[in-house]
Protein backbone atom coordinates (compact mmCIF):
# COMPACT_ATOMS: atom_id res chain seq x y z
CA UNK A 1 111.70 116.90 -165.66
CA UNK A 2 114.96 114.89 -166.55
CA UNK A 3 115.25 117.23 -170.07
CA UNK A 4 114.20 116.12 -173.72
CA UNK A 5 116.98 113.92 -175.76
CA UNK A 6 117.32 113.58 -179.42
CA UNK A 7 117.65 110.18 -181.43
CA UNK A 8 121.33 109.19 -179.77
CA UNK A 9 120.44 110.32 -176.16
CA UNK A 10 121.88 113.84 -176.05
CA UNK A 11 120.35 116.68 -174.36
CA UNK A 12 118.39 118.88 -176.98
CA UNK A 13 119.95 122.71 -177.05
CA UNK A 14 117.54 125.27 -176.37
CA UNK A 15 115.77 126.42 -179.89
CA UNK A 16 113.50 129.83 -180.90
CA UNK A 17 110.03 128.03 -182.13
CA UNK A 18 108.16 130.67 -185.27
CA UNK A 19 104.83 129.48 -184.20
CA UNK A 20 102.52 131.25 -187.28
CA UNK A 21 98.78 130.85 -186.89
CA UNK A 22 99.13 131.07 -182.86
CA UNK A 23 96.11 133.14 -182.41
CA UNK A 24 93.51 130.13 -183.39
CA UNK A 25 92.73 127.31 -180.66
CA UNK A 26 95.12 124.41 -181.93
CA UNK A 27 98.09 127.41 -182.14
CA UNK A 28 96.96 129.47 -178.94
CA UNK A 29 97.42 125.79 -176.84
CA UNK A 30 100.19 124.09 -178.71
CA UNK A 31 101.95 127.65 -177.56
CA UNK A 32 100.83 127.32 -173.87
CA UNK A 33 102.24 123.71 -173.74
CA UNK A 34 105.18 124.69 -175.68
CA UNK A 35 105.87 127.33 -172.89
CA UNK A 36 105.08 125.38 -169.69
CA UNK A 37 107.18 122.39 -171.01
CA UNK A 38 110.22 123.24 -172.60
CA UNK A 39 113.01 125.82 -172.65
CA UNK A 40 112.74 126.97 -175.87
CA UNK A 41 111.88 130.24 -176.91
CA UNK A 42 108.34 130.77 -178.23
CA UNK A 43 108.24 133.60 -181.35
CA UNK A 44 104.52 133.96 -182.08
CA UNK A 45 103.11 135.29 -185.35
CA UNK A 46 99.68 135.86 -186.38
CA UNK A 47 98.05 136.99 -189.58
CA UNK A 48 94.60 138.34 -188.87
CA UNK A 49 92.27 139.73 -192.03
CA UNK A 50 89.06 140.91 -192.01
């Protein structure tokens, strides 16, 4: 992978994501992608009630 680039064609710095709601479907796989695809760090919240 030749590396994500922002609107003037320089290489995007390496980020830490707050993913909130990761524990539903759209969150859990958005997360997995997120992961597999980029170098960012992934910090993963979920708020779970009963």
């Amino acid at each position: 992978m030749a590396g994500r680039v922002d609107l003037d064609g320089n290489r995007l710095k390496q980020m830490t994501i707050c993913m909130i709601g990761a524990g539903g479907f759209i969150g859990s796989h958005l997360c997995e992608k997120l992961m597999s695809e980029t170098e960012h760090k992934i910090l993963v919240v979920d708020v779970y009630r009963r």
